[in-house]
Protein backbone atom coordinates (compact mmCIF):
# COMPACT_ATOMS: atom_id res chain seq x y z
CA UNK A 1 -74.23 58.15 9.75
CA UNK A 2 -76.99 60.47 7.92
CA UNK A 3 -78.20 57.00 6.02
CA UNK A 4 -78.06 55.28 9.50
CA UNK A 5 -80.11 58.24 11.08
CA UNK A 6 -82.67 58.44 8.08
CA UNK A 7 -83.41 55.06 8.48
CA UNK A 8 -84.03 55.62 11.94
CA UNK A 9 -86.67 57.95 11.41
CA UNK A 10 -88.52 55.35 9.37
CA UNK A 11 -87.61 53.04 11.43
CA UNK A 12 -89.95 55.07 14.03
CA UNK A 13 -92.34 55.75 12.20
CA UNK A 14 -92.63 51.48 11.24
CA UNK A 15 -92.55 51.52 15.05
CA UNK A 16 -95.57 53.23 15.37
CA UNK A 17 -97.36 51.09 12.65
CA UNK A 18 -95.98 48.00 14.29
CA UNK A 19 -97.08 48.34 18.16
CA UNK A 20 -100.49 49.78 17.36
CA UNK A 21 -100.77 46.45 15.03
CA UNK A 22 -99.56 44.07 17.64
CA UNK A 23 -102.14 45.98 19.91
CA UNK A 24 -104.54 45.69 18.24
CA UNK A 25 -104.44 41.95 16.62
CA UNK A 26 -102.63 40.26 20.09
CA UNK A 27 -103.80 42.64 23.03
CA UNK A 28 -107.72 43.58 22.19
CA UNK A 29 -108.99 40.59 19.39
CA UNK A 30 -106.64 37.93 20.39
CA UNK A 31 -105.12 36.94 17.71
CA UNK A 32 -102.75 33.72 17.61
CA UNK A 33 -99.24 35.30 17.98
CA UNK A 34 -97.16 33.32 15.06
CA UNK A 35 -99.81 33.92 12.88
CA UNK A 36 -100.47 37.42 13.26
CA UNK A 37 -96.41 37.99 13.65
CA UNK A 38 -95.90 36.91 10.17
CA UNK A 39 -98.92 38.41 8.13
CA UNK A 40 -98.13 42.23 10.37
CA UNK A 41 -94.18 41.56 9.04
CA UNK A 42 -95.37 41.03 5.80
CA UNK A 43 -97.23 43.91 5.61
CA UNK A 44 -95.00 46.28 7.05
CA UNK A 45 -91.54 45.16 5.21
CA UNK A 46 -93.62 46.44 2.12
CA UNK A 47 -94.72 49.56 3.76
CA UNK A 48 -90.69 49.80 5.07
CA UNK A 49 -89.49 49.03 1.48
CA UNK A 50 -91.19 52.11 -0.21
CA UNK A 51 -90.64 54.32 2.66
CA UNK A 52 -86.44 53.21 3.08
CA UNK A 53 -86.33 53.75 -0.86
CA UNK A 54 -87.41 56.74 -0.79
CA UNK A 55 -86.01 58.60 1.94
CA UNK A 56 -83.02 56.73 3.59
CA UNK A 57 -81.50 55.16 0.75
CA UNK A 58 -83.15 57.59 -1.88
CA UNK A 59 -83.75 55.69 -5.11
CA UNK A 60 -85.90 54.87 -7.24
CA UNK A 61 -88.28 51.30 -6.53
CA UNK A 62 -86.21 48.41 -8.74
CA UNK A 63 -88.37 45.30 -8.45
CA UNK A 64 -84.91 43.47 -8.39
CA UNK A 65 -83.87 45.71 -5.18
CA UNK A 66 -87.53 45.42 -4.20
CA UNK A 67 -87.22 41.23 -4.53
CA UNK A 68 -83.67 41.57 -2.49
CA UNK A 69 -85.27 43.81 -0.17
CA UNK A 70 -88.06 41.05 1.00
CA UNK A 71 -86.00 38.22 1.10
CA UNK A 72 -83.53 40.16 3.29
CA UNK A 73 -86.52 41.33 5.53
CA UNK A 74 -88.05 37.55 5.32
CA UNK A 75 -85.07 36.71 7.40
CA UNK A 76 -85.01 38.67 9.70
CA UNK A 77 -88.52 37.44 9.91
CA UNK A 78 -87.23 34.01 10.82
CA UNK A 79 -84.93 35.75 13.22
CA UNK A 80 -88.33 37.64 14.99
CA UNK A 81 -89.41 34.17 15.17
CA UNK A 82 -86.83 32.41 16.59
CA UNK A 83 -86.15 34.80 18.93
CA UNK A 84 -90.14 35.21 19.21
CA UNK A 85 -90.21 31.33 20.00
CA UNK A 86 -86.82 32.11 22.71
CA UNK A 87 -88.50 34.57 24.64
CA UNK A 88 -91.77 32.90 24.85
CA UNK A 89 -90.20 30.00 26.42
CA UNK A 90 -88.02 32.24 29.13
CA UNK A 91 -90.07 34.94 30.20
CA UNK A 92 -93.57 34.82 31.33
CA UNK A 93 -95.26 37.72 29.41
CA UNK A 94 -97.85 38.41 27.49
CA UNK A 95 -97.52 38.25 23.56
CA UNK A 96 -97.76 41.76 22.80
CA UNK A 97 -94.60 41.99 25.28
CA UNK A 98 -93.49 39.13 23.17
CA UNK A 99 -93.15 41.34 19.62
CA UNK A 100 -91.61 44.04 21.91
CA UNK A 101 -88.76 42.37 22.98
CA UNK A 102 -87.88 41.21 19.39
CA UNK A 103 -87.89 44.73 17.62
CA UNK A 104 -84.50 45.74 18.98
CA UNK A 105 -82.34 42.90 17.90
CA UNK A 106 -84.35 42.14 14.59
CA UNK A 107 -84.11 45.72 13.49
CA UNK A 108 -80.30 46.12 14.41
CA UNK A 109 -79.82 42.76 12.41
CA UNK A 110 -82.37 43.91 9.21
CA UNK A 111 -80.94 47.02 8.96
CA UNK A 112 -77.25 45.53 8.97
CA UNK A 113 -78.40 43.12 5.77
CA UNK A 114 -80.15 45.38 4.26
CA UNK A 115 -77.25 47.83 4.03
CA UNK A 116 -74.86 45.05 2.86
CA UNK A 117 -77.05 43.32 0.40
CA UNK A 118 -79.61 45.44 -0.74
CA UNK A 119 -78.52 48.97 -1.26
CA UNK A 120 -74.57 48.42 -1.50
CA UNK A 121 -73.93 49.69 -5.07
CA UNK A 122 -75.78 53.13 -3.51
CA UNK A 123 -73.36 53.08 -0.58
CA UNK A 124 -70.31 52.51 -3.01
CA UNK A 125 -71.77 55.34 -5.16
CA UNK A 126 -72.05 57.94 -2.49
CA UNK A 127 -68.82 57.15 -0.78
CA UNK A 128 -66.90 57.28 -3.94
């Protein structure tokens, strides 16, 4: 629950980062939205990878954990899309709302994976 609660408080901070972003690029220049979904995502799963290693999962940066890291975060950029792609076709809002309505689901989802593929020999460590 600690781990779960650390990763929370990144997790806010990344929310921060993330809604002034999609402000800024969707709401005041205008940016495409799929576009400027995936470049932001990039950007901030390596901002979320240094700040999750080193204080929710508390280890040192392993570019094999950091490789595992991405390609967990890369899908749950295809599920921001799809879901992206779901809600733009069902609700009528702009597509700042858009990102909004994904973080939720995406994050529950990331964080899940990330736990089970990315940090597990930490988890086994701690709870041993």
């Amino acid at each position: 629950m600690e781990q779960f609660i650390r990763y929370f408080g990144v997790g806010l901070i990344m929310l921060g980062f993330s809604i002034c972003s999609f402000y800024l690029t969707l709401e005041v220049l205008q940016l495409p939205l799929y576009p400027t979904y995936v470049a932001l995502h990039i950007i901030a799963t390596g901002l979320s990878y240094l700040l999750n290693t080193k204080f929710t999962f508390r280890q040192k940066r392993k570019l094999d954990e950091g490789i595992k890291y991405y390609l967990v975060y890369m899908m749950g950029l295809v599920i921001g899309l799809i879901l992206l792609w779901i809600f733009d076709h069902l609700f009528d809002v702009t597509n700042f709302v858009l990102t909004l309505m994904v973080i939720v689901p995406r994050t529950l989802i990331t964080y899940t994976m990330t736990n089970l593929f990315v940090y597990k020999n930490l988890r086994k460590s701690t709870t041993d």
